[in-house]
PDB file of N, CA and C in Angstrom:
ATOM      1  N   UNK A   1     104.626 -36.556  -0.266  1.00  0.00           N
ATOM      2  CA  UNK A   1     104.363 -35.448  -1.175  1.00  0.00           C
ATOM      3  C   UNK A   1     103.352 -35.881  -2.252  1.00  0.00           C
ATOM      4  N   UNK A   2     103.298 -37.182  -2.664  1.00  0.00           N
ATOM      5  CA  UNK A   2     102.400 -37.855  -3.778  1.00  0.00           C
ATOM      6  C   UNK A   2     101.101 -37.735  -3.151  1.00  0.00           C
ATOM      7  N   UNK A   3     100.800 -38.419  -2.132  1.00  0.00           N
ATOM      8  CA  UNK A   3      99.766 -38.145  -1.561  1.00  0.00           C
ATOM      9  C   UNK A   3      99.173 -36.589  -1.317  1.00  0.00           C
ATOM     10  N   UNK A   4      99.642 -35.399  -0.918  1.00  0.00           N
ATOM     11  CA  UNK A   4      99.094 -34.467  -0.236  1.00  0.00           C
ATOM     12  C   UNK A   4      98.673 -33.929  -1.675  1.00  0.00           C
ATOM     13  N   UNK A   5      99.583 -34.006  -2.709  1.00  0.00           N
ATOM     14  CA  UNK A   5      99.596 -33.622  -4.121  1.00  0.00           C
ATOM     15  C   UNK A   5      98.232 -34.028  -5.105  1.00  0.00           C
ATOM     16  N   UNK A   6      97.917 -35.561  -5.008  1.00  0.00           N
ATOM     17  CA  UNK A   6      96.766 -36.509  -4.659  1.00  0.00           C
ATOM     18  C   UNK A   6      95.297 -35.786  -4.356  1.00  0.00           C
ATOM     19  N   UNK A   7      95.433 -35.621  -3.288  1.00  0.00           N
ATOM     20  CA  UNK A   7      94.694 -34.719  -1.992  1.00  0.00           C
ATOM     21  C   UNK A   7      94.198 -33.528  -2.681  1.00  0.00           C
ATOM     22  N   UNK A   8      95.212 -32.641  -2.953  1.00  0.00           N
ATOM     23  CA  UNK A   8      95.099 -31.376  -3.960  1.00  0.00           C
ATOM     24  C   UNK A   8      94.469 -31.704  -5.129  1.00  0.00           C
ATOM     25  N   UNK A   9      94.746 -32.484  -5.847  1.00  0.00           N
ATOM     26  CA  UNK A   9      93.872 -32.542  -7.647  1.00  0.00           C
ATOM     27  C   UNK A   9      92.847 -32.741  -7.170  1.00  0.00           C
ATOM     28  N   UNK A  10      92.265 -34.281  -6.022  1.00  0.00           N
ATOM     29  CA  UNK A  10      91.155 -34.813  -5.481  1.00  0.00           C
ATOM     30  C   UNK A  10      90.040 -33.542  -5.042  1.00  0.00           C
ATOM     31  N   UNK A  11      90.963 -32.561  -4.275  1.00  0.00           N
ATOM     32  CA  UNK A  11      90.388 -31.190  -3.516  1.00  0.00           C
ATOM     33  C   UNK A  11      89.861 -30.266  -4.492  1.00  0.00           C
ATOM     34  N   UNK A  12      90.701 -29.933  -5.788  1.00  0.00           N
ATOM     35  CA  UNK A  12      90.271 -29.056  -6.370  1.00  0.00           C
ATOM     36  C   UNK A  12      89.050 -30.156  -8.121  1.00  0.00           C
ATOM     37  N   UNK A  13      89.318 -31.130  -8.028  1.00  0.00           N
ATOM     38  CA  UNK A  13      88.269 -31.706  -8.553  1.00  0.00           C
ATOM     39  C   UNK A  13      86.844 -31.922  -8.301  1.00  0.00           C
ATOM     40  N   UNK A  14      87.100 -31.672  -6.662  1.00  0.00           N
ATOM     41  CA  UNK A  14      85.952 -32.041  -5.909  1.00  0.00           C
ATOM     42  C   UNK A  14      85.055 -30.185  -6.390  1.00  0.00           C
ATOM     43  N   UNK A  15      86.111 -29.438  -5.762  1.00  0.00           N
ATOM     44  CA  UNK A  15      85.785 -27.858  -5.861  1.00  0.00           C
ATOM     45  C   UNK A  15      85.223 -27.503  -7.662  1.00  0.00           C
ATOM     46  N   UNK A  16      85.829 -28.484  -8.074  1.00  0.00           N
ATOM     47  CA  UNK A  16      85.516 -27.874  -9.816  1.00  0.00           C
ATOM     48  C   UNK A  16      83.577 -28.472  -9.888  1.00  0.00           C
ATOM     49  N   UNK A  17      83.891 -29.444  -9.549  1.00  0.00           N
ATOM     50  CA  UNK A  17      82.217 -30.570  -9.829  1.00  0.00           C
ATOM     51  C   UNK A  17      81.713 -29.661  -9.014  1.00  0.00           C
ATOM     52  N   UNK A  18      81.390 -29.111  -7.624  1.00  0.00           N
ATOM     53  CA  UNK A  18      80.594 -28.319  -6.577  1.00  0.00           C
ATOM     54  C   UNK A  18      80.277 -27.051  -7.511  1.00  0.00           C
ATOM     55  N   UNK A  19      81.380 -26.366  -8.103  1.00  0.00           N
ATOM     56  CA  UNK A  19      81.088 -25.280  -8.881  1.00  0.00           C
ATOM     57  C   UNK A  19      80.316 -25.615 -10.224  1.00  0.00           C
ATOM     58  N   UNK A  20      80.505 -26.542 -10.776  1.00  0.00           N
ATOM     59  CA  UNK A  20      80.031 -26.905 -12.155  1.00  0.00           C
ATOM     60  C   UNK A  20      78.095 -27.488 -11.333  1.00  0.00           C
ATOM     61  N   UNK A  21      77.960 -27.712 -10.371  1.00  0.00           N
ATOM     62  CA  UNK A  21      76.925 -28.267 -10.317  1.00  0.00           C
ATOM     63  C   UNK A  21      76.696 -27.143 -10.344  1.00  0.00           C
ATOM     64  N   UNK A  22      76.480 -26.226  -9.161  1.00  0.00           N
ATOM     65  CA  UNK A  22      76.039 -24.870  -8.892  1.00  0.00           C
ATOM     66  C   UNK A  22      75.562 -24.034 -10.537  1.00  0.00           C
ATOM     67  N   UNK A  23      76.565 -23.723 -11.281  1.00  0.00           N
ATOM     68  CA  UNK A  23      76.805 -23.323 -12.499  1.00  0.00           C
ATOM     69  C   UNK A  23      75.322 -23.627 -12.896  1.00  0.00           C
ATOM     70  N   UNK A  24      75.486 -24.962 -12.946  1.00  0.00           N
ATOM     71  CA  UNK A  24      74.169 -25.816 -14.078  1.00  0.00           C
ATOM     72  C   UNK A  24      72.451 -25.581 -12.998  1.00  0.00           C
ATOM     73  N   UNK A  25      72.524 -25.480 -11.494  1.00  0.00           N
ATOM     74  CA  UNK A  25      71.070 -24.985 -10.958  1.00  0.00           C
ATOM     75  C   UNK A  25      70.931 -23.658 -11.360  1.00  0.00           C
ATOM     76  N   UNK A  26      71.872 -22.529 -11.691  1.00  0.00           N
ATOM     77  CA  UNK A  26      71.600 -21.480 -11.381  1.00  0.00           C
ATOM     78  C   UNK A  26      70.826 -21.313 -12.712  1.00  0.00           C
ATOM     79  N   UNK A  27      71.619 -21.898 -14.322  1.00  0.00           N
ATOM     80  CA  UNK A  27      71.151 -21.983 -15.082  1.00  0.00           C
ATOM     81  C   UNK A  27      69.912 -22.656 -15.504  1.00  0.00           C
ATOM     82  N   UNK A  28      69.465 -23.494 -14.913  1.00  0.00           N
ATOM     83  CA  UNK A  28      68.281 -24.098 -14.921  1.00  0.00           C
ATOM     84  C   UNK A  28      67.238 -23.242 -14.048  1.00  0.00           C
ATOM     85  N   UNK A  29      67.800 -22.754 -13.137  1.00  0.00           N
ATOM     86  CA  UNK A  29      66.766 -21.742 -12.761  1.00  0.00           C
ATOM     87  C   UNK A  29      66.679 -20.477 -13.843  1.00  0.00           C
ATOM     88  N   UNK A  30      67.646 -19.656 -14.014  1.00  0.00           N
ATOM     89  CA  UNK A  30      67.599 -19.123 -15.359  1.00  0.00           C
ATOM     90  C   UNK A  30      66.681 -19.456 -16.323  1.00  0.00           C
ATOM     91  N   UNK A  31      66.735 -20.516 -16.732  1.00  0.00           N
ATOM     92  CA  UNK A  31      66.040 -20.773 -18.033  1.00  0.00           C
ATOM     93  C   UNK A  31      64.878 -21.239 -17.463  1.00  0.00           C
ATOM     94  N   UNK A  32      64.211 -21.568 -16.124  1.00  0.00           N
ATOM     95  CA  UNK A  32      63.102 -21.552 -15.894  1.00  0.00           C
ATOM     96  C   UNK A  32      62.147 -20.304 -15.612  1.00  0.00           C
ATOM     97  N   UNK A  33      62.925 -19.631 -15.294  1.00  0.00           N
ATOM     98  CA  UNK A  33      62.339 -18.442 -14.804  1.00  0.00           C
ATOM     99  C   UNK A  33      61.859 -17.723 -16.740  1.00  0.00           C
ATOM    100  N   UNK A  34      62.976 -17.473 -17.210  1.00  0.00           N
ATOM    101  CA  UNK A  34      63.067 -17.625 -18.640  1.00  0.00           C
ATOM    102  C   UNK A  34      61.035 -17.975 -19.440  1.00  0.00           C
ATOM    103  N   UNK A  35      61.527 -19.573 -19.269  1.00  0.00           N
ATOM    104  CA  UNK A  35      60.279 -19.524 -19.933  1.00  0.00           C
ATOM    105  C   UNK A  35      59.083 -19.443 -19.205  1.00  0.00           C
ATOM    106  N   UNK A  36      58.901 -19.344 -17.852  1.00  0.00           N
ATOM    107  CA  UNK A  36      57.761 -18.706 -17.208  1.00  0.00           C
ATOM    108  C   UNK A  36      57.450 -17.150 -17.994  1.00  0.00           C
ATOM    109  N   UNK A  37      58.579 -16.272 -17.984  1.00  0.00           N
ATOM    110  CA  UNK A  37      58.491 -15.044 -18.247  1.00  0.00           C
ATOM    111  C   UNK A  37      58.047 -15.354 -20.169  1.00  0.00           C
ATOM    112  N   UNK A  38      58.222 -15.655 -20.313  1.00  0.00           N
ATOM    113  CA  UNK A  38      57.731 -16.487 -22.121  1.00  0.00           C
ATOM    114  C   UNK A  38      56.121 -16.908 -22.035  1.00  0.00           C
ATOM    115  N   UNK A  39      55.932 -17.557 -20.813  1.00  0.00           N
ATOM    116  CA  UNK A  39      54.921 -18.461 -20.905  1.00  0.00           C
ATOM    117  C   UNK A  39      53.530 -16.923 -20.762  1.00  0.00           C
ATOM    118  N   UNK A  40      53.963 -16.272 -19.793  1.00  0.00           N
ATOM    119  CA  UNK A  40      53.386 -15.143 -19.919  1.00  0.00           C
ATOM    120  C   UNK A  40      52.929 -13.990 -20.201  1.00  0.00           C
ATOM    121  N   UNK A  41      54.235 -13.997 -21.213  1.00  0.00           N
ATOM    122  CA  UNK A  41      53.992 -13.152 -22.561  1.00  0.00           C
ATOM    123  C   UNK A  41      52.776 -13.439 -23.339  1.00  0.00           C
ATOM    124  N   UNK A  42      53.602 -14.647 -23.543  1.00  0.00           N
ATOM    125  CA  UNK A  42      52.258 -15.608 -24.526  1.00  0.00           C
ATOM    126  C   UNK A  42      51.209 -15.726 -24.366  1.00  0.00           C
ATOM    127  N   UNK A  43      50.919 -15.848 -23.042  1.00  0.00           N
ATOM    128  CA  UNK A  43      49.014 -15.604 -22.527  1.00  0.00           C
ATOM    129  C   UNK A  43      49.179 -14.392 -22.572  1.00  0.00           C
ATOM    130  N   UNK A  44      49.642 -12.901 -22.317  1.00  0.00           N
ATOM    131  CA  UNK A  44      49.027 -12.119 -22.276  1.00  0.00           C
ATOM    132  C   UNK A  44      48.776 -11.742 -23.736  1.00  0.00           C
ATOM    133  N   UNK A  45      49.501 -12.062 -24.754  1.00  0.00           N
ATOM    134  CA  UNK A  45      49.442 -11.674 -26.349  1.00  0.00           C
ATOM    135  C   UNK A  45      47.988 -12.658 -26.397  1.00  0.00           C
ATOM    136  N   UNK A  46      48.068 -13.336 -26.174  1.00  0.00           N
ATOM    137  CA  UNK A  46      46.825 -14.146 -26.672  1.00  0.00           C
ATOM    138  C   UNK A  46      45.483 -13.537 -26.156  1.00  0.00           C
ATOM    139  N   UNK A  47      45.857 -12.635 -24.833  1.00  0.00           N
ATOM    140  CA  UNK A  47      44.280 -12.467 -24.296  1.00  0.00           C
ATOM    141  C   UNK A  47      44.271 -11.264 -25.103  1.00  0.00           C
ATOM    142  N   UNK A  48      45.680  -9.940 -25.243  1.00  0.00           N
ATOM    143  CA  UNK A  48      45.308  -8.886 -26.414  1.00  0.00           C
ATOM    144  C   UNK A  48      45.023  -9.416 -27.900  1.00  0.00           C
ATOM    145  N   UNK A  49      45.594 -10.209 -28.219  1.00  0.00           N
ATOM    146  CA  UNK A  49      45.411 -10.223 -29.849  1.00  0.00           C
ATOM    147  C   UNK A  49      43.608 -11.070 -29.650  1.00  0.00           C
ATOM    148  N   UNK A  50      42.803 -11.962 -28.591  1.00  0.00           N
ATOM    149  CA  UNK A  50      41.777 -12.231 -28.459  1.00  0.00           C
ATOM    150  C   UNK A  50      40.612 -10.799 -29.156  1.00  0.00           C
ATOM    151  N   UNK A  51      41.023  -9.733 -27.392  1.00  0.00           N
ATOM    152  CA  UNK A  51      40.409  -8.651 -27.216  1.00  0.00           C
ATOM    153  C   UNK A  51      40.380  -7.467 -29.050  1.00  0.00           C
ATOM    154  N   UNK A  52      41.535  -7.638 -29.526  1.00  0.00           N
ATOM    155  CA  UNK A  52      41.705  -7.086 -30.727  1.00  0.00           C
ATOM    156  C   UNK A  52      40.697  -7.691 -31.492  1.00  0.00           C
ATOM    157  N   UNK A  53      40.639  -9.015 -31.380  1.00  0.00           N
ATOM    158  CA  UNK A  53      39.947  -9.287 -32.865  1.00  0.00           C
ATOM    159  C   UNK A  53      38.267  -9.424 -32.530  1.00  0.00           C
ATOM    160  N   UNK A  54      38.144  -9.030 -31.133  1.00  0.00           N
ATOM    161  CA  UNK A  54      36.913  -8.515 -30.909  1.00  0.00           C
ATOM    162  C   UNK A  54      36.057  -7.225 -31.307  1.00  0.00           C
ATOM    163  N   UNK A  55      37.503  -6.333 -31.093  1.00  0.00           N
ATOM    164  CA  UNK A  55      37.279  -5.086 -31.752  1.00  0.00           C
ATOM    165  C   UNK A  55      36.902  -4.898 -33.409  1.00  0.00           C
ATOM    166  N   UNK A  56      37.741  -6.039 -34.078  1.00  0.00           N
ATOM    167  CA  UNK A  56      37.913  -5.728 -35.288  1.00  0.00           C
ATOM    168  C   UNK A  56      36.420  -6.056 -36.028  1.00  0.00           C
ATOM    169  N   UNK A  57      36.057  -7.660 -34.863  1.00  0.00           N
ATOM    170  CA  UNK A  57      34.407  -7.711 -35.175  1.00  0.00           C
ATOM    171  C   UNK A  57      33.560  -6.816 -35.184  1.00  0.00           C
ATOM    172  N   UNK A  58      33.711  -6.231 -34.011  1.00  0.00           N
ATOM    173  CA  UNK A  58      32.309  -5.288 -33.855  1.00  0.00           C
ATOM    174  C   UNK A  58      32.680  -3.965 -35.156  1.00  0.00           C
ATOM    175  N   UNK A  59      33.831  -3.470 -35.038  1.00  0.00           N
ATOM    176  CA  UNK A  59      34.084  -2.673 -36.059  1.00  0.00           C
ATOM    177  C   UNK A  59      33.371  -3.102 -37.740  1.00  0.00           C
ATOM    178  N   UNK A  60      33.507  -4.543 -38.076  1.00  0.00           N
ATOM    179  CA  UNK A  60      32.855  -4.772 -39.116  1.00  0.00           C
ATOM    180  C   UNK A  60      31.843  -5.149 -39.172  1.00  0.00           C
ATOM    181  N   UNK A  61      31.173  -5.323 -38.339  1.00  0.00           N
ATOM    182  CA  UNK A  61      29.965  -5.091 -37.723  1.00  0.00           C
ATOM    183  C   UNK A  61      29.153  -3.546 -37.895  1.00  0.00           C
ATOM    184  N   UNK A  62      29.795  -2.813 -37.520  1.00  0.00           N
ATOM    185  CA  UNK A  62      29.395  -0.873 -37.294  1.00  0.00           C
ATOM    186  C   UNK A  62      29.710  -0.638 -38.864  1.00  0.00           C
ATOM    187  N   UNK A  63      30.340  -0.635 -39.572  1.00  0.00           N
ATOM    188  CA  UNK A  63      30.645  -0.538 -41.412  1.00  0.00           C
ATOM    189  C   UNK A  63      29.436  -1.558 -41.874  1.00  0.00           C
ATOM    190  N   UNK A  64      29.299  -2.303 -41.282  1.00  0.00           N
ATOM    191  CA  UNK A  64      28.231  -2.995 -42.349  1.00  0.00           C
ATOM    192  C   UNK A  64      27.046  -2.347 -42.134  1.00  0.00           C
ATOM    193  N   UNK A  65      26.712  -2.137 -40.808  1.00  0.00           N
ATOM    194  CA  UNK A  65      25.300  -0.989 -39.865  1.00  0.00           C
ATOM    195  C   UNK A  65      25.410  -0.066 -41.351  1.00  0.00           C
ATOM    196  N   UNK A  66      26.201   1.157 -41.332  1.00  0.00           N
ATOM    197  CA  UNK A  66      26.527   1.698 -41.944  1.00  0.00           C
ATOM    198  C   UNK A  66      25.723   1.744 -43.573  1.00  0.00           C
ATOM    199  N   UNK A  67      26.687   0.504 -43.800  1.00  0.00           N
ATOM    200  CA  UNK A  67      26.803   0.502 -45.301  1.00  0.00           C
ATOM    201  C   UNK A  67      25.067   0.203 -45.527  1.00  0.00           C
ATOM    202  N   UNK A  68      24.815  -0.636 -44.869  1.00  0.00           N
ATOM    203  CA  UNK A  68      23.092  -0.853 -44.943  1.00  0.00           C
ATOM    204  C   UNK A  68      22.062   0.272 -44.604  1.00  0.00           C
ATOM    205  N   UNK A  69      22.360   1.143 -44.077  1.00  0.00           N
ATOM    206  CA  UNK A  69      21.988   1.991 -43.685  1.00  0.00           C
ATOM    207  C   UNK A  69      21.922   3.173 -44.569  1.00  0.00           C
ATOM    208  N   UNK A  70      23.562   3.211 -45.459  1.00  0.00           N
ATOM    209  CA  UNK A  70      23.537   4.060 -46.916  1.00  0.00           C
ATOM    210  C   UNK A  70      22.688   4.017 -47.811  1.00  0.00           C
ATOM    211  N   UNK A  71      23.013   2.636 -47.742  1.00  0.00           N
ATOM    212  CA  UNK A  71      21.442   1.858 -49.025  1.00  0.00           C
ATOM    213  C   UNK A  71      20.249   1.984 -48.870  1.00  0.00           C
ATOM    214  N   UNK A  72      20.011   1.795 -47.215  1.00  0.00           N
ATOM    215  CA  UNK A  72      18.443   2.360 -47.231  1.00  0.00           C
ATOM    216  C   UNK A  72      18.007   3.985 -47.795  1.00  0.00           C
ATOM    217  N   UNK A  73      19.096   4.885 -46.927  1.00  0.00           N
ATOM    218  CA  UNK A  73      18.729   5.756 -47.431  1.00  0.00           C
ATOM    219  C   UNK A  73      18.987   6.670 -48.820  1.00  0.00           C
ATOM    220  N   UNK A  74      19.614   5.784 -49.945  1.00  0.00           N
ATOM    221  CA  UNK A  74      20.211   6.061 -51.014  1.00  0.00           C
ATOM    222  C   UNK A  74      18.788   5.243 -51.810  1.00  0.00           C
ATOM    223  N   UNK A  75      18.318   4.391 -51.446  1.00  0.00           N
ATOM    224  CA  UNK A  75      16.928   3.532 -52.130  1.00  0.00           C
ATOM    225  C   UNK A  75      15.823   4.716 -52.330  1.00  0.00           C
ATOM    226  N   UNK A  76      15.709   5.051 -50.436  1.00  0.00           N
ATOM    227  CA  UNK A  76      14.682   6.586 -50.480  1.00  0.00           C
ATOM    228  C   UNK A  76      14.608   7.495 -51.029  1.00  0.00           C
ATOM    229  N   UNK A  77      15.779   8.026 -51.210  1.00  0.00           N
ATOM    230  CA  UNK A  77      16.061   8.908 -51.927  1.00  0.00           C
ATOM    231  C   UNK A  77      15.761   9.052 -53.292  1.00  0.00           C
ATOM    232  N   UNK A  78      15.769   7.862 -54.206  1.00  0.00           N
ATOM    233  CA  UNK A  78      15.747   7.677 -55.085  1.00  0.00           C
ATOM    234  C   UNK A  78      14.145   7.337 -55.342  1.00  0.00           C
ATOM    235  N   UNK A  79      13.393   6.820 -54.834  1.00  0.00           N
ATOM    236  CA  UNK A  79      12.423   6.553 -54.434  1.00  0.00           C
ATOM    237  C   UNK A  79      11.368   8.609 -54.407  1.00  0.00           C
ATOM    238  N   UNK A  80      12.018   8.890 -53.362  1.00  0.00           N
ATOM    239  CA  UNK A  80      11.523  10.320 -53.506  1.00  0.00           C
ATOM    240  C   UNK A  80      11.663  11.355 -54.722  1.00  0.00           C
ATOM    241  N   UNK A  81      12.975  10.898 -55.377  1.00  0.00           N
ATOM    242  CA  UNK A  81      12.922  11.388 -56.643  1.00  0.00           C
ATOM    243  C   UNK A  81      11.990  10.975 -57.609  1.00  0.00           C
ATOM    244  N   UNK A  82      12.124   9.899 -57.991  1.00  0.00           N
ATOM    245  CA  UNK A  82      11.060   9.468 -58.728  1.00  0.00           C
ATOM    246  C   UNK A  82       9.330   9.892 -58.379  1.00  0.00           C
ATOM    247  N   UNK A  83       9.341   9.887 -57.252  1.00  0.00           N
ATOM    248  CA  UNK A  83       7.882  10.374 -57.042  1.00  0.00           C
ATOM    249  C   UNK A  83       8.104  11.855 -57.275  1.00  0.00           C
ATOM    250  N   UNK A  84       8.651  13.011 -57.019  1.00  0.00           N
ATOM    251  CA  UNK A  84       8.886  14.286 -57.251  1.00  0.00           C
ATOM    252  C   UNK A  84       8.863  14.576 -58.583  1.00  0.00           C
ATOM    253  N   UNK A  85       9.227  13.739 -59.559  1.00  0.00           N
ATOM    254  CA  UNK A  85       9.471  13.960 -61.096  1.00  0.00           C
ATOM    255  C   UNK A  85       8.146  13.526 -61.266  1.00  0.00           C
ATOM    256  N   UNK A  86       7.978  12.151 -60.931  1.00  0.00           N
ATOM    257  CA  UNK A  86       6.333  12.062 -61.465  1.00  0.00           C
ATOM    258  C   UNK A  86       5.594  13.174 -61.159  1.00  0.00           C
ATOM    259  N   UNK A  87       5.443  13.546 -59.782  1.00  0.00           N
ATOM    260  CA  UNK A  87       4.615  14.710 -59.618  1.00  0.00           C
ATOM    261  C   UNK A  87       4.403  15.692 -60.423  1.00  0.00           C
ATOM    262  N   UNK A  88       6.040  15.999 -60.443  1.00  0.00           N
ATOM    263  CA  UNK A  88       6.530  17.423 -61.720  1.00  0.00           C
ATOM    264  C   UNK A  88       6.076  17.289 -63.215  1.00  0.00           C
ATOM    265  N   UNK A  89       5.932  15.921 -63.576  1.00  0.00           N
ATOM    266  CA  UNK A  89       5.189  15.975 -65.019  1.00  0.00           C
ATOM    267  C   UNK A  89       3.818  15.865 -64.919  1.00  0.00           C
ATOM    268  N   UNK A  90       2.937  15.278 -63.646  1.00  0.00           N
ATOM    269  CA  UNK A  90       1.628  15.088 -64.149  1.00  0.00           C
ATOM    270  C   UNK A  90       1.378  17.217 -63.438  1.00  0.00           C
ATOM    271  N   UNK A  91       1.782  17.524 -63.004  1.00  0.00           N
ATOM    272  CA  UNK A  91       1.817  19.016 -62.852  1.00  0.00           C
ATOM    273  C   UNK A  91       1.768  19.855 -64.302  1.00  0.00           C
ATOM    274  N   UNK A  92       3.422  19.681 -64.542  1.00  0.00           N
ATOM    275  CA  UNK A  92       3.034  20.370 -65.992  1.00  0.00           C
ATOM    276  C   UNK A  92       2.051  20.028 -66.611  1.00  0.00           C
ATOM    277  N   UNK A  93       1.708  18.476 -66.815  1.00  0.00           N
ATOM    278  CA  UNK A  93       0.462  17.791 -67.867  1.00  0.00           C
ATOM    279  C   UNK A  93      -0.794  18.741 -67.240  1.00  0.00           C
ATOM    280  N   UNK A  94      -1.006  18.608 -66.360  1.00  0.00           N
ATOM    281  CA  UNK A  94      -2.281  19.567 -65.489  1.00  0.00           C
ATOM    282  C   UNK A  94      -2.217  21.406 -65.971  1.00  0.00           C
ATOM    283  N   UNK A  95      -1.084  22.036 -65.745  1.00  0.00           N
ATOM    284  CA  UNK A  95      -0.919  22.903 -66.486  1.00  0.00           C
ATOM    285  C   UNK A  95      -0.894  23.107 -67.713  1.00  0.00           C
ATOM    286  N   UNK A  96      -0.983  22.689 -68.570  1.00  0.00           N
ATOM    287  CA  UNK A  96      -0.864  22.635 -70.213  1.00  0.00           C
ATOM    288  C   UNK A  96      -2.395  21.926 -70.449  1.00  0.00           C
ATOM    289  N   UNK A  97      -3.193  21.337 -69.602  1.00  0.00           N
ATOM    290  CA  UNK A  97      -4.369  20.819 -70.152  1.00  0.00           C
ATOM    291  C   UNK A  97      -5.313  22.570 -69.655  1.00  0.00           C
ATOM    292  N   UNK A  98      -4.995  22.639 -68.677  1.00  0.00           N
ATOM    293  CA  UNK A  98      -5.869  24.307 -68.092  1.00  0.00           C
ATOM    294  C   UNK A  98      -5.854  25.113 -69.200  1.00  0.00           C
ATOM    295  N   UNK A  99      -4.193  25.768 -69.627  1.00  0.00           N
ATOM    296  CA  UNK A  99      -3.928  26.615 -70.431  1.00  0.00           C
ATOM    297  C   UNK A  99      -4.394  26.448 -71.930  1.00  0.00           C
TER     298      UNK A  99
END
């Protein structure tokens, strides 16, 4: 009876380690699969947040177009005024020397 009893702890020790190994591949596959699925997050955030800050270039890029572009034509403008006023006084001066 010691023996078969023996046999039994031996049997179900053996059955506990077979299960505990199993346990620990499945989990290691788990957690490999895991950080594959991580690993690929991560490149794909990296190729969007890349592509984003491409956008954000050219965007400050197109505002600066812009802003230079205000100035030119805010310079002209000003530019055309000044010649229009000059005009407008040597006009009157021309009128008031006739009259």
């Amino acid at each position: 009876i010691i023996n078969e009893y023996e046999q039994f702890i031996q049997k179900l020790e053996n059955n506990y380690t077979q299960k505990a190994d199993e346990y620990e591949k499945r989990i290691e596959v788990l957690i490999s699969k895991t950080h594959e699925q991580l690993k690929t997050m991560e490149d794909e955030f990296e190729v969007r947040h890349g592509n984003q800050q491409l956008i954000i270039s050219d965007q400050h890029k197109i505002i600066q177009a812009y802003k230079d572009e205000e100035h030119h034509a805010k310079i002209v403008y000003e530019k055309q005024c000044k010649m229009l006023s000059e005009q407008s006084i040597r006009e009157k001066n021309e009128i008031k020397t006739v009259c």
